[in-house]
N, C-alpha and C. Protein backbone atom coordinates (compact mmCIF):
# COMPACT_ATOMS: atom_id res chain seq x y z
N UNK A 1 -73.45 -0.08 -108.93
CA UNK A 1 -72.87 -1.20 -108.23
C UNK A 1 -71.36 -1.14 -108.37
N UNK A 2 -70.90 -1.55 -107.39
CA UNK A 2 -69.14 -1.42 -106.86
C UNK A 2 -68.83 -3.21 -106.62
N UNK A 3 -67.55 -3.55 -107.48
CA UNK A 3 -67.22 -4.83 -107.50
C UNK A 3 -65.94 -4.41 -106.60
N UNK A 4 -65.88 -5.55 -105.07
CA UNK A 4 -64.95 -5.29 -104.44
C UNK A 4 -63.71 -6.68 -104.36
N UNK A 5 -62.71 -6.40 -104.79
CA UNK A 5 -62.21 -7.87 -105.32
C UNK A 5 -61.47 -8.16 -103.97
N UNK A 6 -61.54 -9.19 -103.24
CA UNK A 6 -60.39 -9.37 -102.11
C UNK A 6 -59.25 -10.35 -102.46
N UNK A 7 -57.88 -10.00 -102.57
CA UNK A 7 -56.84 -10.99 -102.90
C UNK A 7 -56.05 -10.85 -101.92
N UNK A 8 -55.44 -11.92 -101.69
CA UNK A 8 -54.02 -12.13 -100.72
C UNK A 8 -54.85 -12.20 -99.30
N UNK A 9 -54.16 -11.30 -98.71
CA UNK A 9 -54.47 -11.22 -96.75
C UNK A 9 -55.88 -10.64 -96.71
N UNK A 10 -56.33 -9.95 -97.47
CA UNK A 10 -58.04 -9.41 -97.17
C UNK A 10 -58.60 -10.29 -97.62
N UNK A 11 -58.28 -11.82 -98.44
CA UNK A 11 -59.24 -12.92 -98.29
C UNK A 11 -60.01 -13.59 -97.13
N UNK A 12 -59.21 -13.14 -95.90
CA UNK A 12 -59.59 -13.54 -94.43
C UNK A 12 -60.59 -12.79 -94.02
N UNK A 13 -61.49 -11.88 -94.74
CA UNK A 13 -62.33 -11.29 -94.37
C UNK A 13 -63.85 -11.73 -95.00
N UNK A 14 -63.55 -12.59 -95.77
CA UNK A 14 -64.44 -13.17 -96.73
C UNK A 14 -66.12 -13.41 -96.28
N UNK A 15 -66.09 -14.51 -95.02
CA UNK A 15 -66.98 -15.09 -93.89
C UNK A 15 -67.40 -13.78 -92.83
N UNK A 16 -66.56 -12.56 -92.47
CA UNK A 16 -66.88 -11.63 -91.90
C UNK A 16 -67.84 -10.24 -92.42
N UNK A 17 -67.55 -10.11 -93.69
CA UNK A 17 -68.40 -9.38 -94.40
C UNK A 17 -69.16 -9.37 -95.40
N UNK A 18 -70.18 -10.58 -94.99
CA UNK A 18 -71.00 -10.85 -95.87
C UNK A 18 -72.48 -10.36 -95.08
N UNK A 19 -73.25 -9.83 -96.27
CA UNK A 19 -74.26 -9.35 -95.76
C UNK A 19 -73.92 -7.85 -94.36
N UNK A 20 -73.13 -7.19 -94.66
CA UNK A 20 -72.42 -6.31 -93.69
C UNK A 20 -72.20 -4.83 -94.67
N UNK A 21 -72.63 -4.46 -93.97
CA UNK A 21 -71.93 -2.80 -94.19
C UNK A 21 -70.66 -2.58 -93.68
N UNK A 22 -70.22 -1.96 -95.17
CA UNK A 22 -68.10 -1.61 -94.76
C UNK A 22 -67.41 -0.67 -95.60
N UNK A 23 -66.34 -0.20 -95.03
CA UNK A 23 -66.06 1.33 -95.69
C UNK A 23 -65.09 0.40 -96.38
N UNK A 24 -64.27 0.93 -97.79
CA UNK A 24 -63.37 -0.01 -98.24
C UNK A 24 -62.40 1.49 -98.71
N UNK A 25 -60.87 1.54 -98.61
CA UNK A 25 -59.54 2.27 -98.81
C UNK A 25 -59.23 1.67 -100.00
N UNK A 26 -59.16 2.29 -101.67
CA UNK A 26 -58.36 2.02 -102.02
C UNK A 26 -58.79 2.63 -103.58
N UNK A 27 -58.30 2.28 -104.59
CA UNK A 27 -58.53 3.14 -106.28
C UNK A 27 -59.03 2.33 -106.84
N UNK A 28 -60.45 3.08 -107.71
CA UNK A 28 -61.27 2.52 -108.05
C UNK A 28 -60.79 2.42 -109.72
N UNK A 29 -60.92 1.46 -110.01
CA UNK A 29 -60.65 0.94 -111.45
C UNK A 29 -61.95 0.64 -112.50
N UNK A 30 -61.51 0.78 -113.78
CA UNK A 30 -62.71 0.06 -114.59
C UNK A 30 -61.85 -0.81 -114.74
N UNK A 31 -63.13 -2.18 -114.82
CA UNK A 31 -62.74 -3.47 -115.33
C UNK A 31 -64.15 -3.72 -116.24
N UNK A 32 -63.54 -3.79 -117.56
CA UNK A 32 -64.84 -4.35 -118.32
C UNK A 32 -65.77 -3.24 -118.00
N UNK A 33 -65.71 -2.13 -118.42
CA UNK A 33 -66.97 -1.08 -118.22
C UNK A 33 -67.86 -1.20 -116.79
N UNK A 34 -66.82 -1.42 -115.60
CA UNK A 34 -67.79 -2.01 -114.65
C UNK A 34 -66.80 -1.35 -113.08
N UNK A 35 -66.98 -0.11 -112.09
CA UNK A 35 -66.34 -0.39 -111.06
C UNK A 35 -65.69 -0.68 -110.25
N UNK A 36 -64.13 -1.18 -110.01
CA UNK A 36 -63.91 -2.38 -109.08
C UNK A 36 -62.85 -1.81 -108.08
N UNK A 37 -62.74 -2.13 -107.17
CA UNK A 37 -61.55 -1.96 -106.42
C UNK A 37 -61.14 -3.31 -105.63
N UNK A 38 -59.92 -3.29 -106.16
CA UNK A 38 -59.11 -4.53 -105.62
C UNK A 38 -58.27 -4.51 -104.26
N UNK A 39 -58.44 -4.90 -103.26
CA UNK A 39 -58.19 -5.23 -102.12
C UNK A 39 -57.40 -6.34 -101.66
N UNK A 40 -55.77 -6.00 -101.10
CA UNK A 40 -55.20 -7.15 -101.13
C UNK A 40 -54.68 -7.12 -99.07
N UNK A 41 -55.07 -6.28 -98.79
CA UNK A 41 -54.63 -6.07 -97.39
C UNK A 41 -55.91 -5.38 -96.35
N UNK A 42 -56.23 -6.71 -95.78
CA UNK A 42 -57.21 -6.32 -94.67
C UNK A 42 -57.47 -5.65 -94.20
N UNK A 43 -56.43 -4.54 -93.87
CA UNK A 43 -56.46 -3.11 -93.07
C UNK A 43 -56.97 -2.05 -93.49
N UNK A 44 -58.01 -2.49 -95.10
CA UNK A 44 -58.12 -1.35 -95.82
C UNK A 44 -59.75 -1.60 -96.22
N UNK A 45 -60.01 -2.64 -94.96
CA UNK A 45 -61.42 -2.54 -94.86
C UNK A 45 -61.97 -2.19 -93.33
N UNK A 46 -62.65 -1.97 -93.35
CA UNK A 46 -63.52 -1.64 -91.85
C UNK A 46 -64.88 -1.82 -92.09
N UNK A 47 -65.34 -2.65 -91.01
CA UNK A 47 -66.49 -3.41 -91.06
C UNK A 47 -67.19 -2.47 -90.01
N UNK A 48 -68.22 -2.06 -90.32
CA UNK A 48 -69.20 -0.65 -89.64
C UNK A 48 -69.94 -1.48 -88.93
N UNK A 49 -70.28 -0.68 -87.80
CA UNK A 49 -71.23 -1.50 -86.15
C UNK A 49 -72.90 -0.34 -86.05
């Protein structure tokens, strides 16, 4: 499991990708022995059709 954190301007995506398949841009971190990539700019998600 992948924890995807959205802060700042990719909070506006919140209601759009739920329950959705999506590619996410960016460096994956441990937090707490656990996955995460933090996401602060919308453009660095893409929501798959």
């Amino acid at each position: 499991m992948l924890t995807v954190l959205l802060k700042g301007d990719a909070k506006q995506l919140v209601g759009q990708i739920t329950d959705k398949t999506i590619t996410v841009k960016g460096s994956v971190i441990d937090f707490k022995g656990k996955p995460e990539i933090i996401v602060t700019d919308h453009k660095l998600i893409v929501i798959q059709r």
